[in-house]
N, C-alpha and C. Protein backbone atom coordinates (compact mmCIF):
# COMPACT_ATOMS: atom_id res chain seq x y z
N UNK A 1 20.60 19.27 4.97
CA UNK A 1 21.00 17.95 4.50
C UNK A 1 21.95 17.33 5.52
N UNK A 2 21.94 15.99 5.88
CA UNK A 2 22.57 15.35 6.74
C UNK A 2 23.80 14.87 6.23
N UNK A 3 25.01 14.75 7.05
CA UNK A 3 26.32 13.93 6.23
C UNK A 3 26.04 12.70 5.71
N UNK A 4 25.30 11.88 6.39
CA UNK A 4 24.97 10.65 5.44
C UNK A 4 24.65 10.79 3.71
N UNK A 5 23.14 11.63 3.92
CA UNK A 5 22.30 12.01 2.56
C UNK A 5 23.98 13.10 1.41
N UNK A 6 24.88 13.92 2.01
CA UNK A 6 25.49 14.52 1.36
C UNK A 6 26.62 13.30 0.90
N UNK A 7 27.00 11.97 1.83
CA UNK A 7 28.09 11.22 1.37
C UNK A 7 27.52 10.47 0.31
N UNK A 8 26.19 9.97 0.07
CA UNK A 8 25.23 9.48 -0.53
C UNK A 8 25.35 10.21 -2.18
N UNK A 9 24.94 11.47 -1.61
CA UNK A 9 25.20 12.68 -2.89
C UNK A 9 26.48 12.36 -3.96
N UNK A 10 27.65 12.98 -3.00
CA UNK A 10 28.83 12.29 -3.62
C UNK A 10 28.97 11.16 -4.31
N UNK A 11 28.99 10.32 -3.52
CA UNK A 11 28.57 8.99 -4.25
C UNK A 11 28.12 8.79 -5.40
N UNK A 12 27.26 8.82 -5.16
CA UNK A 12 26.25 8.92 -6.61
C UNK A 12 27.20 9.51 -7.78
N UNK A 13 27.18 10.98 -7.42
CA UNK A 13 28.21 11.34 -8.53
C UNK A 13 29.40 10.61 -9.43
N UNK A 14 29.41 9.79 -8.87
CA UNK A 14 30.83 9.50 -9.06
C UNK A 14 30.53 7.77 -9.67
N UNK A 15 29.44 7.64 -9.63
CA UNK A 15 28.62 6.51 -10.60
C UNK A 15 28.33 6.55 -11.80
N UNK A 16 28.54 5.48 -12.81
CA UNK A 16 28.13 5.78 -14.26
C UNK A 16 26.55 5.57 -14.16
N UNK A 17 26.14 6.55 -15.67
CA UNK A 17 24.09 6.37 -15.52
C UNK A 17 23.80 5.37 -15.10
N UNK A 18 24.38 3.98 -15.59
CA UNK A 18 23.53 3.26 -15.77
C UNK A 18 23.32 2.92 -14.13
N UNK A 19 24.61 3.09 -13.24
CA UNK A 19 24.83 2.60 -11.87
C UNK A 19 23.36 3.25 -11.35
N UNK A 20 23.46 4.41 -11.45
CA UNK A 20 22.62 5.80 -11.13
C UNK A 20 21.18 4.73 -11.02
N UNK A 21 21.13 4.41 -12.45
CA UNK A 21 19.17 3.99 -12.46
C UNK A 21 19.39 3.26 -11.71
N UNK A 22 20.50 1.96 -11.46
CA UNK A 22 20.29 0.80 -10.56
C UNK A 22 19.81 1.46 -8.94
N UNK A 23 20.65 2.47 -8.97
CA UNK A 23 20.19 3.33 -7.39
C UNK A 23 18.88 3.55 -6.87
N UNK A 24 18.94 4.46 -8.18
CA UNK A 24 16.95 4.61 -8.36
C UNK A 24 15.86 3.60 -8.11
N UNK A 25 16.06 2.95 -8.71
CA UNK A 25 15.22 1.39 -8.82
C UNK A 25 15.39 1.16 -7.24
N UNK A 26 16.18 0.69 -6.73
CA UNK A 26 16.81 0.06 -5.40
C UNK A 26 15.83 1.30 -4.51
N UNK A 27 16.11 2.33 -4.27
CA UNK A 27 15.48 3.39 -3.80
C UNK A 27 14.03 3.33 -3.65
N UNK A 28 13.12 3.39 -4.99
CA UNK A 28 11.80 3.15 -5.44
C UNK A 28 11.12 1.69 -4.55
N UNK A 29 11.82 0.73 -5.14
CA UNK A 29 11.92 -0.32 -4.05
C UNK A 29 11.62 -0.22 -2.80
N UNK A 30 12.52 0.32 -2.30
CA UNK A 30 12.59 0.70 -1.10
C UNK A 30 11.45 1.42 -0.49
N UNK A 31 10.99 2.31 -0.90
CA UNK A 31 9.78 3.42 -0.51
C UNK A 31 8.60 2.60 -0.74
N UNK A 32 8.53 1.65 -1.85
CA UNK A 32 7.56 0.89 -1.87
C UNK A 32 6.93 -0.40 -0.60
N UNK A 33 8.41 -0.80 -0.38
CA UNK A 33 8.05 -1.33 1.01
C UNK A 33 7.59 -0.79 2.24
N UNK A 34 8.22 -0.06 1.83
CA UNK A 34 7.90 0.90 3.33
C UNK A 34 6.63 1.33 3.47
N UNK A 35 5.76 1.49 2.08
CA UNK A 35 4.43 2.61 1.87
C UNK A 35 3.47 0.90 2.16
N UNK A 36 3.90 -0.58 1.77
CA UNK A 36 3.21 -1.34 1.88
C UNK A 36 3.37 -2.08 3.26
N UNK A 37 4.48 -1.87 4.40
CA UNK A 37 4.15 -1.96 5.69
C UNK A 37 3.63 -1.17 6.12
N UNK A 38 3.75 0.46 5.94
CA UNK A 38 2.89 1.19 6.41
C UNK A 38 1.23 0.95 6.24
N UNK A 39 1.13 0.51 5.38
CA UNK A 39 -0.49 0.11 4.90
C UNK A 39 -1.10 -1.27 5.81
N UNK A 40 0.01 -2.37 5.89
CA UNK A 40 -0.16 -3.06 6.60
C UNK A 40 -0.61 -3.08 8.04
N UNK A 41 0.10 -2.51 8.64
CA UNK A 41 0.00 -1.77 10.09
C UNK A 41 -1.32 -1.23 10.51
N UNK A 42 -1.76 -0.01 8.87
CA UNK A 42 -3.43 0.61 9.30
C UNK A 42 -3.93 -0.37 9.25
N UNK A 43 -4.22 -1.76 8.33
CA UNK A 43 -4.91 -2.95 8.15
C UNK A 43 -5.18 -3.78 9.53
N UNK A 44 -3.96 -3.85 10.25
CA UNK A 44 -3.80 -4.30 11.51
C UNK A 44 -4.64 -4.14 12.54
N UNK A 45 -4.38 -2.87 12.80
CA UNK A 45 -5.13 -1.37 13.58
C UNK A 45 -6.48 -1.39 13.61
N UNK A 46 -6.83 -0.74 12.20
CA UNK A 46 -8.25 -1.53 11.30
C UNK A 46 -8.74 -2.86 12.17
N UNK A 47 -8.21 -3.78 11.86
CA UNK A 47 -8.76 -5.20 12.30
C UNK A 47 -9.05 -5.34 13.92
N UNK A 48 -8.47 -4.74 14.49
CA UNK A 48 -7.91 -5.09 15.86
C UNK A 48 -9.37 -4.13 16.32
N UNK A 49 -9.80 -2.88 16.05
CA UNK A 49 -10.53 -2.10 16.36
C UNK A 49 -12.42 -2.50 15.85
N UNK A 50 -12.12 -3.34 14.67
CA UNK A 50 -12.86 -3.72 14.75
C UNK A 50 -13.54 -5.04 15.52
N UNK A 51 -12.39 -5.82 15.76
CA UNK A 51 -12.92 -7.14 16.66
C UNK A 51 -12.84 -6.64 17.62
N UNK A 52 -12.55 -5.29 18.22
CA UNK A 52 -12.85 -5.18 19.40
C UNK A 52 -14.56 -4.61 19.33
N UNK A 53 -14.73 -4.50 18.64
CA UNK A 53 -16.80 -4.12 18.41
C UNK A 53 -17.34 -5.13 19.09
N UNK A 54 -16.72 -6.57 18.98
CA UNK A 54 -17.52 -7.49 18.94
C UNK A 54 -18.95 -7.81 18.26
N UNK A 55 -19.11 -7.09 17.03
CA UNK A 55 -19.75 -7.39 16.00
C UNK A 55 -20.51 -9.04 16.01
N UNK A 56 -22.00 -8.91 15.12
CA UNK A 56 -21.74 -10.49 15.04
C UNK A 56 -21.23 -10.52 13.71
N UNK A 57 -20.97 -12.16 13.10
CA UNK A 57 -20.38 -12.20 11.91
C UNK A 57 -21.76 -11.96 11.03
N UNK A 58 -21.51 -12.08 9.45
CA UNK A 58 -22.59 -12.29 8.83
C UNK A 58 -22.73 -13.35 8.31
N UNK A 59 -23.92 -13.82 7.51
CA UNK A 59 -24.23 -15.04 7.35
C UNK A 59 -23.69 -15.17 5.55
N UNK A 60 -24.02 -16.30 5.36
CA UNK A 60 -23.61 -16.88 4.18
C UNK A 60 -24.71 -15.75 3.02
N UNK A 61 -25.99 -15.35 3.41
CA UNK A 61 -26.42 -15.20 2.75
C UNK A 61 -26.70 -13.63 2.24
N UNK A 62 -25.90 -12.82 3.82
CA UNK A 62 -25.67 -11.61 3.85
C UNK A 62 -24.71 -11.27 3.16
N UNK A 63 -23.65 -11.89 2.73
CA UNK A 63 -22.26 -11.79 2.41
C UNK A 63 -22.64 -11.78 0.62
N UNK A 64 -23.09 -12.65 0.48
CA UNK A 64 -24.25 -12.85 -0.62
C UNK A 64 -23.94 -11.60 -1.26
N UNK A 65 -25.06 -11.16 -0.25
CA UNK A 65 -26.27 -9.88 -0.81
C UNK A 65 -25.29 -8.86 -0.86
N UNK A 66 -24.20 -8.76 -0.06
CA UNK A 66 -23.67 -7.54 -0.21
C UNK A 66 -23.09 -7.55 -1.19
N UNK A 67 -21.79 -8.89 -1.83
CA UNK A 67 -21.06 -8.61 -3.01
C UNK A 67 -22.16 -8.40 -4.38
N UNK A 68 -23.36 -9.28 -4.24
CA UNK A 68 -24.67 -8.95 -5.46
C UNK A 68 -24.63 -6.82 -5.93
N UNK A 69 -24.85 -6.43 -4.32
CA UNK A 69 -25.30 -4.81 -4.34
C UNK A 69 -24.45 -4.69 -4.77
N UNK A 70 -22.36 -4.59 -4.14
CA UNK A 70 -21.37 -4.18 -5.23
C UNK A 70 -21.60 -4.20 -6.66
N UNK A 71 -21.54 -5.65 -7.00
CA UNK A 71 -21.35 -6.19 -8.37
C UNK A 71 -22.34 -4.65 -9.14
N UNK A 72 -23.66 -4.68 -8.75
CA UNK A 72 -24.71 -4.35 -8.91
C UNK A 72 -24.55 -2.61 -9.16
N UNK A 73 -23.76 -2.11 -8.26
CA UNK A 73 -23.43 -0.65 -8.33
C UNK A 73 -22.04 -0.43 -9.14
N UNK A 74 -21.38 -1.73 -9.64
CA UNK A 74 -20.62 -1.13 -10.31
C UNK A 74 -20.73 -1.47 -11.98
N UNK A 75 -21.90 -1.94 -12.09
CA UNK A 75 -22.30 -1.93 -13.19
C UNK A 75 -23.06 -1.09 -13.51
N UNK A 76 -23.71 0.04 -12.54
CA UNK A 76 -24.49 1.04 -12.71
C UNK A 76 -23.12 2.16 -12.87
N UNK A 77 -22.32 2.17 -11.86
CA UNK A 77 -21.52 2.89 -12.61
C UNK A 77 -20.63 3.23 -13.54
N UNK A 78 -20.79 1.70 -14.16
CA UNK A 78 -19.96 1.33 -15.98
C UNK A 78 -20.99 2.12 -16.61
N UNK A 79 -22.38 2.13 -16.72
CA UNK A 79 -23.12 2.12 -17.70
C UNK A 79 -23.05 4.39 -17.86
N UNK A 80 -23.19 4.85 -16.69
CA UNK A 80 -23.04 6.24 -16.61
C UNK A 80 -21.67 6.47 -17.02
């Protein structure tokens, strides 16, 4: 454990519950941002790797067809 995380420790202690949950919360918070820039970043990465394919785009009617097949498979997999 680091002196920070142990002055942290202390701390805490020395907080009433209710302070405590406010910590928690603040904390949770916290990890949550972090887990949703981290996600951001692969998205980035993701994107960047793919325009580097130089892919062509698809058409109006491909785009279509593909959300139809979703829609389409996930109503096959409501029904199972």
């Amino acid at each position: 454990m680091t002196a920070v995380e142990a002055q942290l420790i202390e701390r805490l202690k020395k907080l009433p519950p209710s302070r405590v949950a406010e910590v928690a919360d603040f904390v949770e918070f916290l990890a949550a941002r972090e887990e949703r820039a981290a996600a951001a970043q692969r998205l980035t990465e993701g994107l960047a790797r793919l325009d580097a394919l130089s892919l062509p785009g698809l058409s109006e009617d491909e785009v279509e067809a593909e959300i139809q097949a979703a829609r389409q498979q996930g109503r096959t997999t409501l029904a199972t």
